[in-house]
Protein backbone atom coordinates (compact mmCIF):
# COMPACT_ATOMS: atom_id res chain seq x y z
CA UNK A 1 27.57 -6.61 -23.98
CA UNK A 2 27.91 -2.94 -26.04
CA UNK A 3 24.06 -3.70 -27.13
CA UNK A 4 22.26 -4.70 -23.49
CA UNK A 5 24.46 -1.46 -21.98
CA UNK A 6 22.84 0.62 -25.15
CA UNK A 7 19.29 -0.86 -24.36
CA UNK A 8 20.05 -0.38 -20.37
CA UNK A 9 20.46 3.14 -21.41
CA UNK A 10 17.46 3.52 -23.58
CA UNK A 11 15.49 2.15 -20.83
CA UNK A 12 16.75 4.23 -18.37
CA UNK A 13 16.01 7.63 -20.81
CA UNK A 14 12.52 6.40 -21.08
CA UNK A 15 11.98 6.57 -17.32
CA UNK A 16 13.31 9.87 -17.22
CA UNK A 17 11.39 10.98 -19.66
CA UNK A 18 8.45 9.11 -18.46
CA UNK A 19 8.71 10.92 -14.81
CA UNK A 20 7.89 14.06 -16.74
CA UNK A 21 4.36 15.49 -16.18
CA UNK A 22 2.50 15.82 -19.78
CA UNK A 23 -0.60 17.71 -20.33
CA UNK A 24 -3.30 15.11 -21.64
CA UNK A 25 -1.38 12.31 -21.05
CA UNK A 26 -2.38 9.93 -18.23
CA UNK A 27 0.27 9.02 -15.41
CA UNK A 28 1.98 6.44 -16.11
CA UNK A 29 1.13 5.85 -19.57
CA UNK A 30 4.59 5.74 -20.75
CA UNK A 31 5.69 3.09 -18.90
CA UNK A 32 2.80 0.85 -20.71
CA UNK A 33 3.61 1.80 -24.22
CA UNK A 34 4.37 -0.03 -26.77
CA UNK A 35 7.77 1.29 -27.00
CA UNK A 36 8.73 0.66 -23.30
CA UNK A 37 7.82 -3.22 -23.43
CA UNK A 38 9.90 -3.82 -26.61
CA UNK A 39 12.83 -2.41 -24.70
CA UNK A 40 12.66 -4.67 -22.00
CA UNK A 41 11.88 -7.38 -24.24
CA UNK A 42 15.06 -6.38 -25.73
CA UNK A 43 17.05 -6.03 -22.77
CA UNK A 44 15.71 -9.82 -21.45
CA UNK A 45 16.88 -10.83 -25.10
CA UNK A 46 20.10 -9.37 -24.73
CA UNK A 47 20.83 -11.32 -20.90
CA UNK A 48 19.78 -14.09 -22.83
CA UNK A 49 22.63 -13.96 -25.05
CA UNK A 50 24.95 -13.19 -22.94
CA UNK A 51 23.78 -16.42 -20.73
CA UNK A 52 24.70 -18.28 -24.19
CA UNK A 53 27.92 -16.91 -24.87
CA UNK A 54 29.51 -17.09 -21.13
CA UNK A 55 31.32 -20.08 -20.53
CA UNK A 56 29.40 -22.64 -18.50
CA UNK A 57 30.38 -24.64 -15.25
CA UNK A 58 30.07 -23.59 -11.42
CA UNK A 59 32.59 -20.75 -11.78
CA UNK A 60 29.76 -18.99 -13.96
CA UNK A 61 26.79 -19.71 -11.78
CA UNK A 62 26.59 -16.46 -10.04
CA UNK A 63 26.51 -14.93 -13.99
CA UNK A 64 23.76 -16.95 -15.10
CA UNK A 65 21.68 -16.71 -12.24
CA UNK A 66 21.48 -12.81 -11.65
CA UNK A 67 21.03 -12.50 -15.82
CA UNK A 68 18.39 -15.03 -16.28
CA UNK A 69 17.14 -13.20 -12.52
CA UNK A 70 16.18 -10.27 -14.93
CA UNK A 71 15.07 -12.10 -17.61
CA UNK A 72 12.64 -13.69 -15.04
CA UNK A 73 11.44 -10.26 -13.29
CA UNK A 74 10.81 -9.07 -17.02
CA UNK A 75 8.93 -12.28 -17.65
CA UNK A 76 7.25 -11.80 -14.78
CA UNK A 77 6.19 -8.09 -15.66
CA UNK A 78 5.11 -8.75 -18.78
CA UNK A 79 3.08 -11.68 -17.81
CA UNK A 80 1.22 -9.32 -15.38
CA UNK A 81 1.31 -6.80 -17.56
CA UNK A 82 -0.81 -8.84 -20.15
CA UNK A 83 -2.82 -10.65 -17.38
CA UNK A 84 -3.37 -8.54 -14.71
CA UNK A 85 -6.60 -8.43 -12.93
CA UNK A 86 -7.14 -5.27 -10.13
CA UNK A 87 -10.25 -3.72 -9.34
CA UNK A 88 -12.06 -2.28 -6.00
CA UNK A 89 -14.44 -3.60 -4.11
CA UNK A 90 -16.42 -1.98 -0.99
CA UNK A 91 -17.65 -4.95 1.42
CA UNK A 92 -20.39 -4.52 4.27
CA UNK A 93 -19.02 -5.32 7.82
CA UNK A 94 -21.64 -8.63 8.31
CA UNK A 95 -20.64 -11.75 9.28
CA UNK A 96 -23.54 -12.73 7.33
CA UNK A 97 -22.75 -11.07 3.69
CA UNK A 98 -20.70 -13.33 1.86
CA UNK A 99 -19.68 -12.30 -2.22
CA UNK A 100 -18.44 -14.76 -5.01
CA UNK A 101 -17.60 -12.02 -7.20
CA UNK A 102 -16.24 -8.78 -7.92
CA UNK A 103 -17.05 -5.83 -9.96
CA UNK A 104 -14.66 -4.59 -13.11
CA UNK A 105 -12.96 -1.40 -12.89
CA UNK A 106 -15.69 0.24 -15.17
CA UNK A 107 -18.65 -1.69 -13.27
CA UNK A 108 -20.33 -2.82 -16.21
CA UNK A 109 -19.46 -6.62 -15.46
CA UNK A 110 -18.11 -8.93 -12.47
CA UNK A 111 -15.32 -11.11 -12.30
CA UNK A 112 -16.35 -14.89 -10.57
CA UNK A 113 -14.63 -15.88 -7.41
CA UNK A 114 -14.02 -19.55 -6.57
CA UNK A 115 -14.58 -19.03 -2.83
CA UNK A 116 -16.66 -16.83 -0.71
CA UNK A 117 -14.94 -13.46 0.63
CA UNK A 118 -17.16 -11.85 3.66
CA UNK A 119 -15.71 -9.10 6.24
CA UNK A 120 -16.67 -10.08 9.85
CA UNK A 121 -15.14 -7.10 12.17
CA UNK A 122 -13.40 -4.14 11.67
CA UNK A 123 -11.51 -2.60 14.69
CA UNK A 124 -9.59 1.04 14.21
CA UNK A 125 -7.41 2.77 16.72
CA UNK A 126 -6.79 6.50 16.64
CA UNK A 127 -3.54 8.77 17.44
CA UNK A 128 -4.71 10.98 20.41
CA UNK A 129 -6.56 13.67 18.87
CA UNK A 130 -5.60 17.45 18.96
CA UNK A 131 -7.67 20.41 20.14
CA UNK A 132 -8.27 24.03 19.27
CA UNK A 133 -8.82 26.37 21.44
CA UNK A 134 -11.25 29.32 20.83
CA UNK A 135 -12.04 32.79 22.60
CA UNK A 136 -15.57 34.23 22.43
CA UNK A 137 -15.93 38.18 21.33
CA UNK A 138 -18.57 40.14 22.23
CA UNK A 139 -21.52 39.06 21.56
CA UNK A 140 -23.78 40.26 18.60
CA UNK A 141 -27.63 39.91 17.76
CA UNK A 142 -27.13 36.55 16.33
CA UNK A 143 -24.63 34.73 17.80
CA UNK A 144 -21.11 34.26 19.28
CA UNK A 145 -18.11 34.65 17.44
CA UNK A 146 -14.65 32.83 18.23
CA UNK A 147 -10.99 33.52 17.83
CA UNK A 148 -8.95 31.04 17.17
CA UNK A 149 -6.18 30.90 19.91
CA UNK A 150 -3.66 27.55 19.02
CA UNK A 151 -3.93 24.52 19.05
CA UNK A 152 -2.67 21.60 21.74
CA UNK A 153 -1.84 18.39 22.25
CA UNK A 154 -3.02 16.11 25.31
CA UNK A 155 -0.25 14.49 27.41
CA UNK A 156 0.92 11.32 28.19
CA UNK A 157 -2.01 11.26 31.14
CA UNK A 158 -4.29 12.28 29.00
CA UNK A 159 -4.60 16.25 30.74
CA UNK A 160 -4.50 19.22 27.79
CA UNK A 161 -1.53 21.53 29.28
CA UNK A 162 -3.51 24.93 27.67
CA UNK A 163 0.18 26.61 28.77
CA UNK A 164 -0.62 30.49 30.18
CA UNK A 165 -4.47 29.42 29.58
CA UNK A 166 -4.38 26.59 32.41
CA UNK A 167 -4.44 23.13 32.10
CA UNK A 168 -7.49 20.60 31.66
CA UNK A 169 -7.66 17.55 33.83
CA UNK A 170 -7.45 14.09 32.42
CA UNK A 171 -10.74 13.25 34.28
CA UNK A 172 -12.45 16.07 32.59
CA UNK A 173 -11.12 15.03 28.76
CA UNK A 174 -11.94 11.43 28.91
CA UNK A 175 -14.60 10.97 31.68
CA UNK A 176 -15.86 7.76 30.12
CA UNK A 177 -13.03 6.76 28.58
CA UNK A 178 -13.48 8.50 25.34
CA UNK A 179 -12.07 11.79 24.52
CA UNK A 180 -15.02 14.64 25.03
CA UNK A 181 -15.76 16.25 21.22
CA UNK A 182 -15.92 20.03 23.23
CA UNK A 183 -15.54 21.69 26.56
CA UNK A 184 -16.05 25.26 28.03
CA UNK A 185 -13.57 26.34 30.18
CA UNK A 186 -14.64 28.35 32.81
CA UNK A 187 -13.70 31.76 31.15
CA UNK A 188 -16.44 30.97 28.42
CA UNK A 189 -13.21 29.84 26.18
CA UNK A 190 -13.88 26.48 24.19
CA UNK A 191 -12.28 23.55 23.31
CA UNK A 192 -12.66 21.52 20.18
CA UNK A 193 -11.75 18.47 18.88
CA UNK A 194 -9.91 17.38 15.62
CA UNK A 195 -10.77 14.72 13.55
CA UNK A 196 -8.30 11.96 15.22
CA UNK A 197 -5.91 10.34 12.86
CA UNK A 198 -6.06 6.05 12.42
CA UNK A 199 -2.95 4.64 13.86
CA UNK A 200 -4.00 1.39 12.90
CA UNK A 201 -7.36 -0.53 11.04
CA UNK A 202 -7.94 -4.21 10.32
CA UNK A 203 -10.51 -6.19 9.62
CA UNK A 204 -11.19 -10.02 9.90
CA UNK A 205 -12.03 -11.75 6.46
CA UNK A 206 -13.58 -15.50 6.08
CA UNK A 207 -12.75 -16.90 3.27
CA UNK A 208 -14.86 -19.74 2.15
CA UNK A 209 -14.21 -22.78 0.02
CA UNK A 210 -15.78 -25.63 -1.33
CA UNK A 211 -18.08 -27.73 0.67
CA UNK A 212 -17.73 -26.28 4.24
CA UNK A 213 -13.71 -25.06 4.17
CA UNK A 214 -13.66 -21.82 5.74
CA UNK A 215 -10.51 -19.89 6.37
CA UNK A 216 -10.31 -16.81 8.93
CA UNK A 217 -7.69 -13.88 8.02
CA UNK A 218 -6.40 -10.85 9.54
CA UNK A 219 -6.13 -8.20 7.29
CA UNK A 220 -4.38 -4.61 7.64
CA UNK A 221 -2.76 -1.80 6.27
CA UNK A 222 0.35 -2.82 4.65
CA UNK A 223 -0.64 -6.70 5.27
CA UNK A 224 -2.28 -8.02 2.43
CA UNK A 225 -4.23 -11.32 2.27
CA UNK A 226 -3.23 -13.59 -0.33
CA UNK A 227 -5.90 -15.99 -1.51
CA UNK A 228 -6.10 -18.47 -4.37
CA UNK A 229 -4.17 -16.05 -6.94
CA UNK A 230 -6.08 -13.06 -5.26
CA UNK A 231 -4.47 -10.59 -2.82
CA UNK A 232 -6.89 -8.27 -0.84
CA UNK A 233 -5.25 -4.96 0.49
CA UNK A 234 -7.09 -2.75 2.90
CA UNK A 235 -7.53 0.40 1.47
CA UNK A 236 -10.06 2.69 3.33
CA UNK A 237 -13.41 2.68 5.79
CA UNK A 238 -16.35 4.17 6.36
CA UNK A 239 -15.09 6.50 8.76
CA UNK A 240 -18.88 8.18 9.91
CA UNK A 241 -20.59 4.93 10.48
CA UNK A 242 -17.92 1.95 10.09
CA UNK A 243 -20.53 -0.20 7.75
CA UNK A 244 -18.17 -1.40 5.15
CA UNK A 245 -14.15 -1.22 4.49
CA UNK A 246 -12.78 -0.72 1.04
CA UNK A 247 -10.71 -3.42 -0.48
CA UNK A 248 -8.29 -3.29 -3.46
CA UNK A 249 -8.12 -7.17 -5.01
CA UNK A 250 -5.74 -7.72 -7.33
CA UNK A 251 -4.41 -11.43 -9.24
CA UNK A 252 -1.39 -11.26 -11.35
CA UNK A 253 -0.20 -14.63 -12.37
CA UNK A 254 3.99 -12.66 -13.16
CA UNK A 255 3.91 -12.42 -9.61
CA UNK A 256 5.56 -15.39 -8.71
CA UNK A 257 8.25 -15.23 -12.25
CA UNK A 258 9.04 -11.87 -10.66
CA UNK A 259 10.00 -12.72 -7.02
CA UNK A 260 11.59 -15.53 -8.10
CA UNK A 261 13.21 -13.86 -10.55
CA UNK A 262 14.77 -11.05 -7.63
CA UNK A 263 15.60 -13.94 -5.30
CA UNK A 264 18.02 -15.47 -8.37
CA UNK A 265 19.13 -12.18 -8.91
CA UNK A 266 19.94 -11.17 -5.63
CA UNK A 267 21.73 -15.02 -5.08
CA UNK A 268 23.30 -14.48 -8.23
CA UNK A 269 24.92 -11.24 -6.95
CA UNK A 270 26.32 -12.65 -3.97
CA UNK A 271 28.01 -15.10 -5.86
CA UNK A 272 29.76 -12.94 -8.21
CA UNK A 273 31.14 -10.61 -5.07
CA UNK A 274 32.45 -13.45 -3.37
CA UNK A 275 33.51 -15.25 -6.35
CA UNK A 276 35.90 -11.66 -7.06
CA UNK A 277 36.67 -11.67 -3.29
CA UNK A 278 38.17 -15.10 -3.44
CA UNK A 279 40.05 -14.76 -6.01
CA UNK A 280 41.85 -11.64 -5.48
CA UNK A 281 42.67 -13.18 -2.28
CA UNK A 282 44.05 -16.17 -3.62
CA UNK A 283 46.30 -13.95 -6.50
């Protein structure tokens, strides 16, 4: 028990230390050295043990499962670790343009697919956007200079409350629908979009199999698609013309060892406090 705590603690130094930004060292790079994996080979040795020694029967399930739990999330890192696969990928939004592979992180090879990946439609949905209000100066020989006077935020019904300035009609920012990109007031002051913030992008993504399978996904920000060991995130977008979306794909074959892994663990866990529970009731 004295040695896992003393590896725990080790461990826990090295991600300390590891947090600390080092001139000509990558990010990150001490959490793959050498060092760092024999530690938590170390520490899944150590639960191991202590799985061994503990006496066995029901009493000790809760025990067993939340140390071999970490011994299973370790397994699971190192697996991925050793194994992983992650690279990007930007796709064209055609129903038509169908891959069956993706490039390496360096692009100087591809990795095969066993199915078809193609993007069909992309649909993004903004936060209302802000505007900035200017003032002209006098005019010179050139042109007309602005001032910068604040910036505003439409309302609920879509009018721009300018405050002491006036206030702009809901009719008048979004005649068609759309907000306007500028408007003169009737001063000569202007208006002027911002670049509007996504709330929210997806895309559609058919997946297809052997022979004629094909398999239609939604995928988002924050919702992955998971696909024959693959899992596609949704990264980014062409945000001037909306021809392609960028997608992160990623395999790791720990994955799995890990979340089951946390699931023992966290079982595990519940066991223990309820095992304690019941028996200082009972005493």
């Amino acid at each position: 028990m004295s040695f896992g705590l003393f590896i725990l603690a080790l461990i826990v130094l090295h991600l300390l230390v590891g947090t600390v930004p080092t001139a000509g060292i990558a990010e990150g790079a001490a959490f793959r050295s050498p060092v760092f994996v024999a530690l938590l080979a170390l520490l899944a040795l150590s639960c191991v043990i202590c799985c061994v020694r503990r006496m066995r029967g029901w009493k000790a399930l809760g025990f067993h499962m939340t140390h071999l739990g970490v011994v299973c999330v370790l397994l699971g890192g190192l697996i991925g670790f050793l194994r992983e696969t992650k690279t990007n990928v930007a796709l064209p939004i055609a129903g038509r343009h169908s891959i069956r592979e993706l490039p390496t992180p360096d692009r100087r090879s591809t990795i095969p697919l066993d199915f078809g990946l193609t993007v069909e439609k992309f649909e993004v949905e903004f936060y209302d956007p802000n505007y900035d209000l200017y003032a002209p100066e006098a005019d010179t020989e050139s042109e007309t200079d602005y001032v910068f006077k604040g910036t505003f935020r439409p309302a609920p019904d879509g009018s721009v409350d300018l405050g002491e300035f006036g206030r702009v009609p809901a009719d008048v920012m979004k005649p068609s629908g759309e907000w306007i990109k500028q408007h003169v007031l009737p001063n000569g002051w202007l208006l002027d979009r911002q670049e509007a913030t996504p709330r929210h992008f997806g895309a559609q993504m058919v997946l297809t199999g052997p022979g004629k399978n094909v398999a239609k996904r939604t995928l988002a920000v924050n919702r992955p698609v998971s696909h024959a060991g693959w899992r596609f995130y949704l990264m980014d977008y062409d945000k001037r013309h909306r021809r392609y979306v960028v997608l992160k794909a990623r395999r790791d074959p720990g994955r799995l060892f890990a979340l089951g892994g946390m699931v023992a663990m966290m079982i595990g866990t519940a066991l223990l406090c309820f095992g304690r529970k019941g028996r200082r009731g009972a005493a």
